[in-house]
Structures are given as C-alpha cells and as structure tokens.
N, C-alpha and C. Protein backbone atom coordinates (compact mmCIF):
# COMPACT_ATOMS: atom_id res chain seq x y z
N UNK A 1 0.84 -1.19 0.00
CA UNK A 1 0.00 0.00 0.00
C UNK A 1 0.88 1.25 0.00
N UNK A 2 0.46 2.02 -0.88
CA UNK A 2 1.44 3.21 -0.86
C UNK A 2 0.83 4.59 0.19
N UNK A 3 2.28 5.29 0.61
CA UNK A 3 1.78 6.10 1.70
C UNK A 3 1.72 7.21 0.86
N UNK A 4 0.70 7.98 1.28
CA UNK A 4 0.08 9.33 0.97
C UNK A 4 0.87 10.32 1.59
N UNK A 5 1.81 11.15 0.48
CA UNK A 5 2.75 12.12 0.68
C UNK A 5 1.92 13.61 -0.63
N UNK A 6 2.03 14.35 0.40
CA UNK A 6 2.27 15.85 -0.25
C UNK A 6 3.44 17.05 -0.83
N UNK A 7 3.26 17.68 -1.61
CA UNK A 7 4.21 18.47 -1.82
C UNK A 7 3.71 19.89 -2.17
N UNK A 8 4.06 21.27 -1.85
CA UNK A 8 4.15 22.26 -2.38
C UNK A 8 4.92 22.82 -3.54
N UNK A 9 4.24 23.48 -4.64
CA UNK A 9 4.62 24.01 -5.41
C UNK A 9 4.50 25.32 -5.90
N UNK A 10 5.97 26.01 -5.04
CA UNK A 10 5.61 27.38 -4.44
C UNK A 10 6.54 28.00 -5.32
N UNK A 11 5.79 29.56 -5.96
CA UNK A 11 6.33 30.25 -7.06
C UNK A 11 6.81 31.74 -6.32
N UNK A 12 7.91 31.81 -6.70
CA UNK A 12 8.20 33.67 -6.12
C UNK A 12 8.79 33.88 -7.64
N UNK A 13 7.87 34.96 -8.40
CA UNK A 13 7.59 35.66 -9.83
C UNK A 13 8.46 34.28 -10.89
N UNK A 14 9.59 33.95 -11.08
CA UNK A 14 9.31 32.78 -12.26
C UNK A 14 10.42 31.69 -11.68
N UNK A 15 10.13 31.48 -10.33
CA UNK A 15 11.65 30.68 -9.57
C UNK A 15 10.09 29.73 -8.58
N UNK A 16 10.98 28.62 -8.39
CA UNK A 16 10.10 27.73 -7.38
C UNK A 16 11.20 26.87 -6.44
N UNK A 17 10.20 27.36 -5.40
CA UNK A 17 11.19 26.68 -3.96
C UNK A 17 11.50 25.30 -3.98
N UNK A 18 13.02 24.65 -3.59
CA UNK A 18 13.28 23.37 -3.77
C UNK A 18 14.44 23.50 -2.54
N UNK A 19 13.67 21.74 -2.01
CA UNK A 19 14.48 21.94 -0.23
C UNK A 19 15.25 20.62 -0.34
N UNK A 20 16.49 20.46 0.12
CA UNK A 20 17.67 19.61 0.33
C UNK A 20 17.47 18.78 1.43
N UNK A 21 16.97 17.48 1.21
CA UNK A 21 16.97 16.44 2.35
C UNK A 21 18.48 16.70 3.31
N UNK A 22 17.63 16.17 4.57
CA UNK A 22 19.23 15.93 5.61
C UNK A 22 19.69 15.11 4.98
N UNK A 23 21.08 15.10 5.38
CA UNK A 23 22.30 14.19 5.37
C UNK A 23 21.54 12.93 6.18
N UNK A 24 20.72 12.86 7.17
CA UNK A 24 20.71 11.69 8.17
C UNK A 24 19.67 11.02 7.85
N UNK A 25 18.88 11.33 6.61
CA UNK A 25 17.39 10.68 6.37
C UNK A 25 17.65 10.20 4.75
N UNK A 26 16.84 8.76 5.06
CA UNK A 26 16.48 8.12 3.73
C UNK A 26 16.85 9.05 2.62
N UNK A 27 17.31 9.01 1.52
CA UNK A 27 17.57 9.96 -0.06
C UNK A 27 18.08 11.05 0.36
N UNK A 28 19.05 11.02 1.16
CA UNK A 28 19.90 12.00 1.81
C UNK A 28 20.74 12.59 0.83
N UNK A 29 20.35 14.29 0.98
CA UNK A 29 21.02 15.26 0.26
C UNK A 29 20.42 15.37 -1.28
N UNK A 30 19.32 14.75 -1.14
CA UNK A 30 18.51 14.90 -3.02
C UNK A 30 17.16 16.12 -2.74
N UNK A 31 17.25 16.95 -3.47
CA UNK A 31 16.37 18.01 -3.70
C UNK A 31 15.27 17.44 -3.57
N UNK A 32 13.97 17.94 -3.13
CA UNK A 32 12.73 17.61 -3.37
C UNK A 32 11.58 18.90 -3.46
N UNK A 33 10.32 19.01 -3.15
CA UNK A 33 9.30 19.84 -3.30
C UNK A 33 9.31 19.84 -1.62
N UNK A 34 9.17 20.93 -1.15
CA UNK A 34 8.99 20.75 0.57
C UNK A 34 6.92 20.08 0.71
N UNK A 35 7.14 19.52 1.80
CA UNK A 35 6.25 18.23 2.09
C UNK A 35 6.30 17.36 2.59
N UNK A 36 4.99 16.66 2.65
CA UNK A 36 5.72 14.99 3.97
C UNK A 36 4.54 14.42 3.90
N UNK A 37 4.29 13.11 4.49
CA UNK A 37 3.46 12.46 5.01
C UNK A 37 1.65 12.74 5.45
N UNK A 38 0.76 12.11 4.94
CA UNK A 38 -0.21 12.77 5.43
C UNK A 38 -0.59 11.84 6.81
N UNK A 39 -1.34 12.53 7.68
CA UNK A 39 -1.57 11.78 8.65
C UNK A 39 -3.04 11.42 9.05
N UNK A 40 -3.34 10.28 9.48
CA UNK A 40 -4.91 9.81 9.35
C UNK A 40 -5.52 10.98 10.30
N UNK A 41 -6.34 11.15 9.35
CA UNK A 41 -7.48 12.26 9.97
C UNK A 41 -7.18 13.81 9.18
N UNK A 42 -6.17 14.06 8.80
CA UNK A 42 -5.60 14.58 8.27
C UNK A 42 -6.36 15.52 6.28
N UNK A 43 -6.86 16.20 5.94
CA UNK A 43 -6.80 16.38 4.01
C UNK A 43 -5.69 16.58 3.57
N UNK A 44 -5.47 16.19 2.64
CA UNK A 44 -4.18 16.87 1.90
C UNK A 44 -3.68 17.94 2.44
N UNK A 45 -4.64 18.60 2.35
CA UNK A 45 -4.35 20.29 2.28
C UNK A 45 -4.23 21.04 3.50
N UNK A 46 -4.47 20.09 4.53
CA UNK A 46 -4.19 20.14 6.16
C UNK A 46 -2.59 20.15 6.14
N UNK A 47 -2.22 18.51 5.72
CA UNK A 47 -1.65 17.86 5.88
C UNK A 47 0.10 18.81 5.21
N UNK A 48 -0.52 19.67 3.87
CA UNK A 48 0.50 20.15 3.44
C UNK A 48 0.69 21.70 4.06
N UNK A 49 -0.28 22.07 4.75
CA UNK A 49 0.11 23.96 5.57
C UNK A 49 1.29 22.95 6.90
N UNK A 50 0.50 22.08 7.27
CA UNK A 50 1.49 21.38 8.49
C UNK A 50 2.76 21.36 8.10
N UNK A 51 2.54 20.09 7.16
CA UNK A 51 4.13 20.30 7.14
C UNK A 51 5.29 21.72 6.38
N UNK A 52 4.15 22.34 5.51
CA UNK A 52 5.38 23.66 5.81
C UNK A 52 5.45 24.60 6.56
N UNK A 53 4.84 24.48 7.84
CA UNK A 53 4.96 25.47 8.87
C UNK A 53 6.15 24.78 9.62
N UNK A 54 6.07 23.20 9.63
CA UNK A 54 6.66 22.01 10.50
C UNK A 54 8.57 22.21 9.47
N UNK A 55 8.53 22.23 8.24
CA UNK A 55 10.05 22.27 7.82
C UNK A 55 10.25 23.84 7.55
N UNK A 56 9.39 24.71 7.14
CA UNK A 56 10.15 26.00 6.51
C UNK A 56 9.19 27.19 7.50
N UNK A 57 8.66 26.83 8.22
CA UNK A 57 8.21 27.70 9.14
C UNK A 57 7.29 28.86 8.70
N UNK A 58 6.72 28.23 7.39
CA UNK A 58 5.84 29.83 6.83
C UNK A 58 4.23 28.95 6.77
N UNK A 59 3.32 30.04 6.92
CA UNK A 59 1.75 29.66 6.39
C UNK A 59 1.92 29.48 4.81
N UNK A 60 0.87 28.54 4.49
CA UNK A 60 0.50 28.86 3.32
C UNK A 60 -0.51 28.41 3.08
N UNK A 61 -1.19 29.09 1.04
CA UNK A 61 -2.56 29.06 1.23
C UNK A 61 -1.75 27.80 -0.17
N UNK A 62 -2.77 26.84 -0.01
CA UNK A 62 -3.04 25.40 -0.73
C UNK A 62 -4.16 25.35 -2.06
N UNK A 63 -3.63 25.50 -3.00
CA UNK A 63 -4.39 26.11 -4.18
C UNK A 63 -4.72 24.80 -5.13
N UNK A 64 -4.53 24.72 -6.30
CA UNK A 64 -5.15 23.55 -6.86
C UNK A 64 -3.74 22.41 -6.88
N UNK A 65 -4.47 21.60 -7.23
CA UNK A 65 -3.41 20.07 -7.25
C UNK A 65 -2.82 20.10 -8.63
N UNK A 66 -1.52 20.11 -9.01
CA UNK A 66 -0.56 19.86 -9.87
C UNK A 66 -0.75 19.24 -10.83
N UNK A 67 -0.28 18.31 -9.93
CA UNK A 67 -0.29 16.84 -10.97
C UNK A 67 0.04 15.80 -9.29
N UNK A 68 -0.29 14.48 -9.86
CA UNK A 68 -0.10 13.20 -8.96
C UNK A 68 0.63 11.82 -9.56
N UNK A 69 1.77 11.50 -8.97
CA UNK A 69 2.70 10.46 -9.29
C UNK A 69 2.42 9.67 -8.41
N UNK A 70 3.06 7.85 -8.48
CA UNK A 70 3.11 6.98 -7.62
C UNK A 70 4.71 6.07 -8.16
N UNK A 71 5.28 6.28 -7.17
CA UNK A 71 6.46 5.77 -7.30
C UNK A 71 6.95 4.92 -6.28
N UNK A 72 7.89 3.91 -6.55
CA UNK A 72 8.22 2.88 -6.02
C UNK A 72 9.73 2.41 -5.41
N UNK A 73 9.79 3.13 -4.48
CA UNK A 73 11.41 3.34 -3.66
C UNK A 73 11.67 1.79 -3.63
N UNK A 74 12.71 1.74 -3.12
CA UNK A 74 13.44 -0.04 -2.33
C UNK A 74 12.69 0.29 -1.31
N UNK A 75 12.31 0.87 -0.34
CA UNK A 75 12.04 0.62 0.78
C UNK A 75 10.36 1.12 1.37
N UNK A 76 9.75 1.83 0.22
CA UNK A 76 8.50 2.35 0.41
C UNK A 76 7.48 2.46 -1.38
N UNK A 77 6.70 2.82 -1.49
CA UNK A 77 6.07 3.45 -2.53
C UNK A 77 5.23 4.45 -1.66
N UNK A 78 5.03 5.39 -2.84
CA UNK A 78 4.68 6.76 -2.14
C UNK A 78 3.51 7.45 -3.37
N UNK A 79 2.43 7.63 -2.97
CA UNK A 79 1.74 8.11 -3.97
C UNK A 79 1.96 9.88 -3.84
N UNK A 80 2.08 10.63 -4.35
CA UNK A 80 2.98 12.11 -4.36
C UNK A 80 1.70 12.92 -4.62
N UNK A 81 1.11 13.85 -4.62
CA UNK A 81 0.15 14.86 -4.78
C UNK A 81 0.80 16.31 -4.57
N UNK A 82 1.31 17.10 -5.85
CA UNK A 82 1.84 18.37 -5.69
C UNK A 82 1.00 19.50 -5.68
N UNK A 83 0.46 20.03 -5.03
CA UNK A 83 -0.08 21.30 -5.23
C UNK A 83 0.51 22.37 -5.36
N UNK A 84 0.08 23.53 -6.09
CA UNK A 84 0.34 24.84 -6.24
C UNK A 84 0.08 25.52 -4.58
N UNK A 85 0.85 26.39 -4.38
CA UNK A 85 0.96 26.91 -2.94
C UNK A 85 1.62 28.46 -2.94
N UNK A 86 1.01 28.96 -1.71
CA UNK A 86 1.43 30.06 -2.00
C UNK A 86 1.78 30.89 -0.31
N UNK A 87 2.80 31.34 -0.30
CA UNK A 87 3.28 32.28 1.26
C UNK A 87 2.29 33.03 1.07
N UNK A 88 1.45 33.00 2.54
CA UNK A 88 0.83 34.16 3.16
C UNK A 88 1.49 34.47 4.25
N UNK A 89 2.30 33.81 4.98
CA UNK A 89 3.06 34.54 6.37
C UNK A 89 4.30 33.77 6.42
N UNK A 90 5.64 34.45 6.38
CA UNK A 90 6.79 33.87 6.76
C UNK A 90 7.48 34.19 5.52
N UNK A 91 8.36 33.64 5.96
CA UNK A 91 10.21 33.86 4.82
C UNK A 91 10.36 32.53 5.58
N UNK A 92 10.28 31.55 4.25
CA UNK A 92 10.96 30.65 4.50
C UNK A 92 12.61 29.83 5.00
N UNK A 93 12.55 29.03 6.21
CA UNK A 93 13.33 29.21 7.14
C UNK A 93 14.02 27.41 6.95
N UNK A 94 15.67 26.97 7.04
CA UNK A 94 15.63 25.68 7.04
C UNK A 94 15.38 24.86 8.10
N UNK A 95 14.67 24.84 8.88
CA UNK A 95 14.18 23.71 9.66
C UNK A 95 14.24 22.61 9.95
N UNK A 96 14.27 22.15 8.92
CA UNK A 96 14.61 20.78 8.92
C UNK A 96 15.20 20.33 7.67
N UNK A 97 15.42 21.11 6.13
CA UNK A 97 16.23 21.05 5.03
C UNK A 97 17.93 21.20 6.10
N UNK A 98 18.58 20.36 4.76
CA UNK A 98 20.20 20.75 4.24
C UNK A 98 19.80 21.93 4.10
N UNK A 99 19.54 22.87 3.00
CA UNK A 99 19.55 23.89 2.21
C UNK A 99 17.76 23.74 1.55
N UNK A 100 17.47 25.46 1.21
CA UNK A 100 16.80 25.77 0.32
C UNK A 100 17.38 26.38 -0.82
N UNK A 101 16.63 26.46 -1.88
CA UNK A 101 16.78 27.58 -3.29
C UNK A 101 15.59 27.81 -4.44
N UNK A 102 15.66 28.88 -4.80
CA UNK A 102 14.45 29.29 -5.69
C UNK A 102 15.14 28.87 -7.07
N UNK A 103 15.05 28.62 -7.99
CA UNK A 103 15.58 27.92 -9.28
C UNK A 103 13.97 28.58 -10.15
N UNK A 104 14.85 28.55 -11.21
CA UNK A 104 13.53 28.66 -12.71
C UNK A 104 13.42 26.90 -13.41
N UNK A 105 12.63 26.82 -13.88
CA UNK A 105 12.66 25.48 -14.39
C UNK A 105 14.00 24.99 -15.72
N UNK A 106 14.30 26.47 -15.95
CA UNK A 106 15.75 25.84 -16.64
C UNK A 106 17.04 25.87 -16.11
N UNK A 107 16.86 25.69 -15.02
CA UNK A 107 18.00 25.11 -13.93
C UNK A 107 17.70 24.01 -13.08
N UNK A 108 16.69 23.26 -13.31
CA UNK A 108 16.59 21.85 -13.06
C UNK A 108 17.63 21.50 -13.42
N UNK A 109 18.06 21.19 -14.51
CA UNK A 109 19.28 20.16 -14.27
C UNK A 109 20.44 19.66 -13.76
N UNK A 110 20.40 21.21 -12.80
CA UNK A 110 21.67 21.33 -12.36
C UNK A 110 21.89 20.92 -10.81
N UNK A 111 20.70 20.03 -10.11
CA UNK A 111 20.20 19.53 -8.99
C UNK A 111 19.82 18.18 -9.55
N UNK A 112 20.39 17.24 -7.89
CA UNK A 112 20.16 15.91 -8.17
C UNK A 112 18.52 15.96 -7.24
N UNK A 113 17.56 15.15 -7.96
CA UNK A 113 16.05 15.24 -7.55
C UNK A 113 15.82 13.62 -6.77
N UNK A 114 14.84 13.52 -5.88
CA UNK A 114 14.28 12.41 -5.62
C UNK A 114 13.75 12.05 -6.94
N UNK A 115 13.91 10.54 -6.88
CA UNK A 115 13.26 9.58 -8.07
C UNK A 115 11.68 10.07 -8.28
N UNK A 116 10.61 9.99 -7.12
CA UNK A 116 9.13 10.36 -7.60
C UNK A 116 9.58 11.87 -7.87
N UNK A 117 10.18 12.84 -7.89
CA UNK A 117 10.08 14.16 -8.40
C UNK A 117 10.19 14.15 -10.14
N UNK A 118 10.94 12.93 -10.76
CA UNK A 118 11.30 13.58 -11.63
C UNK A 118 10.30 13.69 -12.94
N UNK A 119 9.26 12.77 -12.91
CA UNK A 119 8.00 12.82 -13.54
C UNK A 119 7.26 14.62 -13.60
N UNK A 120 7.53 14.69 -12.36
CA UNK A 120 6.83 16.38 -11.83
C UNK A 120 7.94 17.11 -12.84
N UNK A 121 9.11 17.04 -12.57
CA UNK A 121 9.90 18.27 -13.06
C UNK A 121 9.98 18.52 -14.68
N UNK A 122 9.66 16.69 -15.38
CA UNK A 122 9.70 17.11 -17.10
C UNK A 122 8.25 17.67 -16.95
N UNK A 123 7.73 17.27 -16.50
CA UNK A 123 6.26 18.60 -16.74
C UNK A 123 6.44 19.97 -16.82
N UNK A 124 6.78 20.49 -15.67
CA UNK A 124 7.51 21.81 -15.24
C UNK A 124 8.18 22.26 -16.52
N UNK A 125 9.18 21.34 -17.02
CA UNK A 125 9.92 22.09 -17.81
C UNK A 125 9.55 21.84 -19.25
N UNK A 126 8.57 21.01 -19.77
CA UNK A 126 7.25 21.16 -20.69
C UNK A 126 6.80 21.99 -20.56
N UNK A 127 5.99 22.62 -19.78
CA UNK A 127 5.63 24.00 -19.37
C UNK A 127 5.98 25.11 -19.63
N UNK A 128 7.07 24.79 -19.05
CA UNK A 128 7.91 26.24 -18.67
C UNK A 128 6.92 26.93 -17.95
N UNK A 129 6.24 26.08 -16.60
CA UNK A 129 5.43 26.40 -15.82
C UNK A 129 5.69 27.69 -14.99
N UNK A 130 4.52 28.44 -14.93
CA UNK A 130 5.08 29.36 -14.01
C UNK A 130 3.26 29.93 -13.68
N UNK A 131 2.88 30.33 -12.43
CA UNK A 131 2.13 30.98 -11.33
C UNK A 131 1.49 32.35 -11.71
C-alpha cells in the first residue's frame, strides 16, 4: 500500500522553492518539493500547511493540485500529490532542510532530484510552468 505524501509548489515571480533532504534521512542530500506524510485524519491540504509550517516555518494558502505520481522506492512506494501553494506569512526558514533555493525550471538540471520528483519536473519544464 502506498503512503500518501504531499508536496508544495511554491512560485516567487518565475523561480520555485526546492528543499535539500538531511544528510541523516532516507535519499539524503537529493532536492525535493517541501512536504511529507499525510496523517490519518488529516486532508491533503491540512496535511500540506502542516508540514510547511513544521520544515520552513511559513503559512501557506493550498491552491489547486498539480499533478499526482506513484512511485516505487526499495524501501517504500509513495503516492505524491503536488499542489500549487502560495506564502501568506513567513520567509521561508531551514528547519529541517540541508539547504533551500528558488531555481527557474531551466536550472533543473543542475540539482540531483528524488526519483518520484522527476516525472513532476519534465512537466515543469514542458511548461515552462510558471504561477
């Protein structure tokens, strides 16, 4: 059964936020969408203001859903749900990232991504998505 994970997909004018796993956790040091786990009882959209108040310390407002992947780690599968998101309170803070950075979608390549991200990112850069 795959676990129900969220992600934000947060735009400041044509750059989108991307947060650096710890060194001490599973896919350590690979870029991802900030996000986590949903928890029973929990909506999505609960589940995703939590966790970015919980890693980058800002509110945000939870806007429409992206796109949705299901991918299959060695050690988990994870069904992914990205939403569009947006700061209403805070400057995002590392908390619990290695590192943050704002990137345009034609500097993807220059970051190593979690495996379920990378479905999300040729979209993005099909796109040339932007908010």
């Amino acid at each position: 059964m795959a676990v129900e994970v969220v992600a934000a997909l947060i735009w400041k004018n044509d750059h989108f936020l991307i947060c650096q796993r710890p060194a001490n956790k599973a896919r350590a040091l690979l870029w991802e969408f900030v996000g986590g786990k949903v928890e029973i009882g929990e909506t999505k959209q609960k589940a995703l203001q939590r966790e970015c108040m919980e890693e980058l310390g800002v509110l945000v407002s939870v806007g429409d859903m992206f796109m949705e992947v299901t991918h299959t780690y060695t050690d988990m599968v994870v069904h992914l749900t990205l939403f569009h998101a947006t700061i209403v309170e805070g400057e995002p803070k590392k908390l619990e990232h290695h590192d943050l950075q704002w990137i345009t979608t034609s500097e993807i390549p220059k970051y190593t991504f979690c495996p379920a991200d990378v479905e999300i990112l040729e979209a993005l850069q099909k796109k040339g998505e932007t908010v």
